[in-house]
Protein backbone atom coordinates (compact mmCIF):
# COMPACT_ATOMS: atom_id res chain seq x y z
CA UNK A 1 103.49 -33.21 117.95
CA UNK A 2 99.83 -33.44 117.30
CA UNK A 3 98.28 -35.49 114.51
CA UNK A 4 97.39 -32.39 112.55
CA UNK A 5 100.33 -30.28 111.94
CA UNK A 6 99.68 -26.52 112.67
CA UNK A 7 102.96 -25.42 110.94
CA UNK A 8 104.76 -25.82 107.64
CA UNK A 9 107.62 -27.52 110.31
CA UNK A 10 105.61 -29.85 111.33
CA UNK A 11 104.19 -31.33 107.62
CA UNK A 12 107.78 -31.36 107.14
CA UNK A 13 108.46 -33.66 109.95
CA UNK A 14 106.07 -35.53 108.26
CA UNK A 15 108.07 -35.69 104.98
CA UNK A 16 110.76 -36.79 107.04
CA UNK A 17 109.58 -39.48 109.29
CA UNK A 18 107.61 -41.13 105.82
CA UNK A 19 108.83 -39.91 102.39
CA UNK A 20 111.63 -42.83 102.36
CA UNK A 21 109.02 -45.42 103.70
CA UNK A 22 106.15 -44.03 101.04
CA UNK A 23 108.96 -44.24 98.16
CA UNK A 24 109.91 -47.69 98.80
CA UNK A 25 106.10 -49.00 98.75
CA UNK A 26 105.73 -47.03 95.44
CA UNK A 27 108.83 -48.45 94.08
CA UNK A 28 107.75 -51.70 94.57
CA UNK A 29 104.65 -51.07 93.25
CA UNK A 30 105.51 -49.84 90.12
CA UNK A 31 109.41 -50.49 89.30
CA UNK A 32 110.60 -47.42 88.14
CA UNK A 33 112.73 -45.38 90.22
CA UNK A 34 112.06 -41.84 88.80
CA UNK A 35 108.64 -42.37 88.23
CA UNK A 36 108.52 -43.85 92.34
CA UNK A 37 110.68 -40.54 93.29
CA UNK A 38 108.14 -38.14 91.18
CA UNK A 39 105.04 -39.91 92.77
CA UNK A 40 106.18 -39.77 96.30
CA UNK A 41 106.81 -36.14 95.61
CA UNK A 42 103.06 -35.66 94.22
CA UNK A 43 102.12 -37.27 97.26
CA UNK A 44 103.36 -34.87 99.33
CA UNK A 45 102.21 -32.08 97.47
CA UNK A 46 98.86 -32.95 97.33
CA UNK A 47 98.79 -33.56 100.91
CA UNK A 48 99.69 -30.31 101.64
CA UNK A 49 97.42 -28.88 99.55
CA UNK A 50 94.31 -31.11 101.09
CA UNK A 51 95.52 -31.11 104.34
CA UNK A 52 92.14 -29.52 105.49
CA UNK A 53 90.55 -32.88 104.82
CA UNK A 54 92.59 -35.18 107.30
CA UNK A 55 90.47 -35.68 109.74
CA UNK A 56 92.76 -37.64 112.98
CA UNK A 57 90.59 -40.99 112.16
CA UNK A 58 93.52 -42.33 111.01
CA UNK A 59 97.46 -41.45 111.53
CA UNK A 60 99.24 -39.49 109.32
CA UNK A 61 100.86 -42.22 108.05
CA UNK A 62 97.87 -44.21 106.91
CA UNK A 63 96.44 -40.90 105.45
CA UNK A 64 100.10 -40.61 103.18
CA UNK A 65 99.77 -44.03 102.21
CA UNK A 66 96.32 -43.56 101.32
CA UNK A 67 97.10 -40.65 98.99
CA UNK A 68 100.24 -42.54 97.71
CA UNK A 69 98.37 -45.33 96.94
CA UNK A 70 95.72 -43.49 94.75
CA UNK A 71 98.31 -41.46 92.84
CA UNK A 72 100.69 -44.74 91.93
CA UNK A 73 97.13 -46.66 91.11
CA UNK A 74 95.76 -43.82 88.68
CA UNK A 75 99.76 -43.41 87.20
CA UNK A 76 99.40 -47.12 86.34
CA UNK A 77 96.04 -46.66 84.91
CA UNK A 78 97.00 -44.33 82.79
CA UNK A 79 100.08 -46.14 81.29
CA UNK A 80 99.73 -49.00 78.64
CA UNK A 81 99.52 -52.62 80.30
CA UNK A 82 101.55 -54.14 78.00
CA UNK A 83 104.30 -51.64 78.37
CA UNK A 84 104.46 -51.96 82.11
CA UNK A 85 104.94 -56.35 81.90
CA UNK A 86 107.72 -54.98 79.20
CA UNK A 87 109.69 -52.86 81.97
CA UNK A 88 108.64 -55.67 84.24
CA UNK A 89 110.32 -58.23 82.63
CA UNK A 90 113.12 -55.91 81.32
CA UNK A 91 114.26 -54.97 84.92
CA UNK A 92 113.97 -58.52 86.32
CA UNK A 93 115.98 -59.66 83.06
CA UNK A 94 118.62 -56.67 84.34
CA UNK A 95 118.56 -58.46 87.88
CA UNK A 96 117.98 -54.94 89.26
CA UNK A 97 120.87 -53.81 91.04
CA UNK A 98 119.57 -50.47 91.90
CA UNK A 99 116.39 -51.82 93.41
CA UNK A 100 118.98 -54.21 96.02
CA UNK A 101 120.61 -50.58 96.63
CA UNK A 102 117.14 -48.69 97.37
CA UNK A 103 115.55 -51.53 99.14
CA UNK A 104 115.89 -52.12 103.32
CA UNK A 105 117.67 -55.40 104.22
CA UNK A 106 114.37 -57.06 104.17
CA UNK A 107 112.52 -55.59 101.34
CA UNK A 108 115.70 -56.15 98.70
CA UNK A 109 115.23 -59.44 98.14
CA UNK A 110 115.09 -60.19 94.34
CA UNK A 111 113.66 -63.31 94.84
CA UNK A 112 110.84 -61.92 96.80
CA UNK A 113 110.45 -58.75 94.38
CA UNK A 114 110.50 -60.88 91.08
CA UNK A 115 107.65 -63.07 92.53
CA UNK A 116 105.47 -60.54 94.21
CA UNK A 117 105.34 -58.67 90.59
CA UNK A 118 104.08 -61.63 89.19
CA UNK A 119 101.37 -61.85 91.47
CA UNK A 120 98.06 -59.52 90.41
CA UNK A 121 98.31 -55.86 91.71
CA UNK A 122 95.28 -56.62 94.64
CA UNK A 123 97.86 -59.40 96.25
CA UNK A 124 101.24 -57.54 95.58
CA UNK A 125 99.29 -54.63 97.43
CA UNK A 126 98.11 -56.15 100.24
CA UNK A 127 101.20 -58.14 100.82
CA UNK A 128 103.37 -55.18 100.50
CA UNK A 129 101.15 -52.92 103.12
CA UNK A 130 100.48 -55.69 105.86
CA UNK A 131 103.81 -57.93 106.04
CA UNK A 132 106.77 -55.81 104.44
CA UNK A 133 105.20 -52.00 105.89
CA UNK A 134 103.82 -53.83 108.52
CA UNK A 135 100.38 -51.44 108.55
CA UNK A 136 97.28 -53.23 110.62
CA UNK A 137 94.61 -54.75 109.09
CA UNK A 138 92.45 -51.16 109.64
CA UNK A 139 94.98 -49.12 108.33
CA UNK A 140 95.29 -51.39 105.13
CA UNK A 141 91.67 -51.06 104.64
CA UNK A 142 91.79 -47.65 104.69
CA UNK A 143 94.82 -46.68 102.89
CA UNK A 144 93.26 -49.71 100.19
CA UNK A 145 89.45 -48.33 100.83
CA UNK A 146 88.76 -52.03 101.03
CA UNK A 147 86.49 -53.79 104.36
CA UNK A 148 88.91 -55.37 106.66
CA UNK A 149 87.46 -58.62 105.80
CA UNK A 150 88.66 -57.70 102.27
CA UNK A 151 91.96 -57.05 103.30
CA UNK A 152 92.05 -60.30 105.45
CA UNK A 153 90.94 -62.86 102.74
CA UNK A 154 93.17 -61.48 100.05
CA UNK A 155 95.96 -61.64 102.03
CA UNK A 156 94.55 -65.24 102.95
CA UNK A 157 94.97 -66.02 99.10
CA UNK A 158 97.81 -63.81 98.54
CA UNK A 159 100.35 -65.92 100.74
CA UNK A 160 99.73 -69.24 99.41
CA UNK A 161 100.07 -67.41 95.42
CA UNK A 162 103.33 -65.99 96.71
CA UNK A 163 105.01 -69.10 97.88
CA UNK A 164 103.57 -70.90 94.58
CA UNK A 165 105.80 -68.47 92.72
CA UNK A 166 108.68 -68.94 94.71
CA UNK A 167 108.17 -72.90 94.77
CA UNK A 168 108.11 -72.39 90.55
CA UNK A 169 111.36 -70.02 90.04
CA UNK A 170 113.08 -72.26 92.96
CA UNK A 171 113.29 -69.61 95.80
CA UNK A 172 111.77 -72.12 97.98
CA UNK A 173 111.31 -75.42 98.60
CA UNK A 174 108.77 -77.42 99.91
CA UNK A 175 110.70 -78.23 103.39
CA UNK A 176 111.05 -74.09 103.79
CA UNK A 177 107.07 -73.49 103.70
């Protein structure tokens, strides 16, 4: 299979091989499940629709990311602050169940996903991308549209702020870092 798909077949492989991986990094990113299932869908759609503009610099995975991360980044934008840390702290109050359900082996852990939405959206993001989806430094930087050197220092500051929220709620202690 080439990198551009020449068929409606083949952009469905594509749905395939990374709608469930897509969904998961939106989930995380924003903590609704309906609202993660109706973004990954826009993803797709608009990919189809501007598939003309992928241009093989990157893999089609990278490129879907890219798109997925604009679209969950301008849906929180457009919602209230205040009423996002409410279903924040609503659903970690719930323990979220559903999330353990969605969630691979090692993405579900609560501990993990109550501290890395406490951490600001540039760390959760870059954590997410590079250690739990496991994308390179270049793809982060272009699905983030950040310099790698970006990518490399926040994730340089992002660890350390992760394991300081762990450390606080107990998840950790200071023999396991």
């Amino acid at each position: 299979m080439s990198d551009l798909p020449d068929t409606k077949e083949e952009f469905t492989n594509w749905y395939h091989l990374y709608s469930d991986s897509i969904f998961k990094y939106i989930l995380m990113m924003i903590n609704d499940y309906h609202q993660a299932e109706d973004l990954t869908h826009d993803t797709f759609i608009k990919a189809y629709k501007n598939l003309h503009t992928f241009q093989k610099k990157s893999k089609p995975k990278t490129w879907l990311f890219s798109i997925a991360h604009n679209n969950t980044i301008d849906y929180i934008r457009k919602q209230k602050p205040i009423k996002i840390f409410q279903e924040i702290f609503q659903t970690l109050k719930d323990s979220a169940p559903l999330t353990e359900d969605i969630l691979e082996v090692r993405e579900s852990s609560i501990e993990l996903y109550k501290a890395l939405s406490r951490l600001k959206s540039s760390y959760r993001e870059v954590i997410i991308l590079r250690k739990i989806k496991e994308f390179s430094i270049r793809e982060t930087s272009e699905i983030l549209n950040w310099s790698e050197g970006k990518v490399k220092t926040t994730l340089y500051r992002a660890i350390p702020a992760l394991e300081k929220e762990l450390l606080k709620e107990g998840f950790l202690n200071e023999k396991q870092i």
